[in-house]
Protein backbone atom coordinates (compact mmCIF):
# COMPACT_ATOMS: atom_id res chain seq x y z
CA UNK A 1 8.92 -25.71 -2.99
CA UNK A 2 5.11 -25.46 -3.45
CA UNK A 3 3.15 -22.45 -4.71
CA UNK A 4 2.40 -20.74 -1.13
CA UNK A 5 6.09 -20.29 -0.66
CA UNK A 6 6.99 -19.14 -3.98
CA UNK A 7 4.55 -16.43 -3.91
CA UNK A 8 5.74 -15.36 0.05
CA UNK A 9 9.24 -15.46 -1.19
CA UNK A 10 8.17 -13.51 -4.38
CA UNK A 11 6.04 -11.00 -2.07
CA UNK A 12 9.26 -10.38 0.28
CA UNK A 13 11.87 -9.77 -2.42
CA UNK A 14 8.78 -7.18 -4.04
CA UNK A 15 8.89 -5.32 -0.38
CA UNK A 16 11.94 -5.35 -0.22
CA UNK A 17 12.87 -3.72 -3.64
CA UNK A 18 10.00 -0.79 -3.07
CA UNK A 19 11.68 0.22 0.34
CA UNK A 20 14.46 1.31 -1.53
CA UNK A 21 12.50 3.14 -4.26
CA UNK A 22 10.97 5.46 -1.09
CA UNK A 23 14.24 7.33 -0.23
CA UNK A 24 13.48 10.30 -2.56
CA UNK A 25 10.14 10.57 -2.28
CA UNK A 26 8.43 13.81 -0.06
CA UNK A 27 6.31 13.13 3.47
CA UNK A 28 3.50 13.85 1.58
CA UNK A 29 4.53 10.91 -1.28
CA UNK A 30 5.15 8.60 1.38
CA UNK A 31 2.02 9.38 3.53
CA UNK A 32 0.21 8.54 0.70
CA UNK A 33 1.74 5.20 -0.67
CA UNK A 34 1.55 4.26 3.32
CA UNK A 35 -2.22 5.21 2.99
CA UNK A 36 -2.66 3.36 -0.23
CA UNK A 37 -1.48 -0.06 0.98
CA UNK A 38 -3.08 -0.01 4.62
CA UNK A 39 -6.36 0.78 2.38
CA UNK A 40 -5.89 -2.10 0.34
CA UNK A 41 -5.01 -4.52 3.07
CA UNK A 42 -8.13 -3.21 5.46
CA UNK A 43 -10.28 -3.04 2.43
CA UNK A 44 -9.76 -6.37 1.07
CA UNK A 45 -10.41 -8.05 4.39
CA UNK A 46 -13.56 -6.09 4.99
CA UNK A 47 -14.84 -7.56 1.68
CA UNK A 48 -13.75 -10.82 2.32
CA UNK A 49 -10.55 -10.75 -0.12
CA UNK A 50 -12.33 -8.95 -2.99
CA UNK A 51 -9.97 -6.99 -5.46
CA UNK A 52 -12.82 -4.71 -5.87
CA UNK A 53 -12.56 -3.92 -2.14
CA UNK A 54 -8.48 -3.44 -2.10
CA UNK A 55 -8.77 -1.42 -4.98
CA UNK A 56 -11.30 0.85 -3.54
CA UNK A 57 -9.46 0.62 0.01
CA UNK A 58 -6.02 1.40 -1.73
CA UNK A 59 -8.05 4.45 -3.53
CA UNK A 60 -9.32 5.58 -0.12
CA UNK A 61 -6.00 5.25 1.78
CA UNK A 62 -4.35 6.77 -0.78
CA UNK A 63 -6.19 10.09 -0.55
CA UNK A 64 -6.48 9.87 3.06
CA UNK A 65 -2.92 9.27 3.22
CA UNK A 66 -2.11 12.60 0.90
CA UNK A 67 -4.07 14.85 3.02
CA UNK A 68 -2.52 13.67 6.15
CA UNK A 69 -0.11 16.56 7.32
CA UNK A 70 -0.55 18.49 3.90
CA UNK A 71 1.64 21.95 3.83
CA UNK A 72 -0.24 24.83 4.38
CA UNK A 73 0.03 27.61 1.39
């Protein structure tokens, strides 16, 4: 088994263990982990795989995310 499928195998069983972790959490929890990894994904490929750009893209999302459908008080 070379590297590339050690770390895809490694990546799957890590998605698959943080689905389960998401059954307690609020809309508003999930909306914002949601907007947290599409912001990481969307800003790493706009900077041409740059952590500086996922990180900044998963900071983004993530707000975005927790504002989407926030409860009115």
């Amino acid at each position: 088994m070379n590297t590339k499928q050690i770390a895809a195998r490694l990546a799957l069983a890590t998605a698959m263990l943080s689905l389960g972790a998401c059954s307690s959490m609020s809309a508003q929890d999930k909306n914002t982990a949601i907007g947290a990894g599409v912001g990481a994904v969307a800003g790493s490929v706009l900077t041409g795989g740059s952590t500086t750009g996922a990180v900044g893209g998963a900071v983004v999302g993530g707000v975005i995310g927790n504002q989407v459908n926030k409860p009115r008080r």
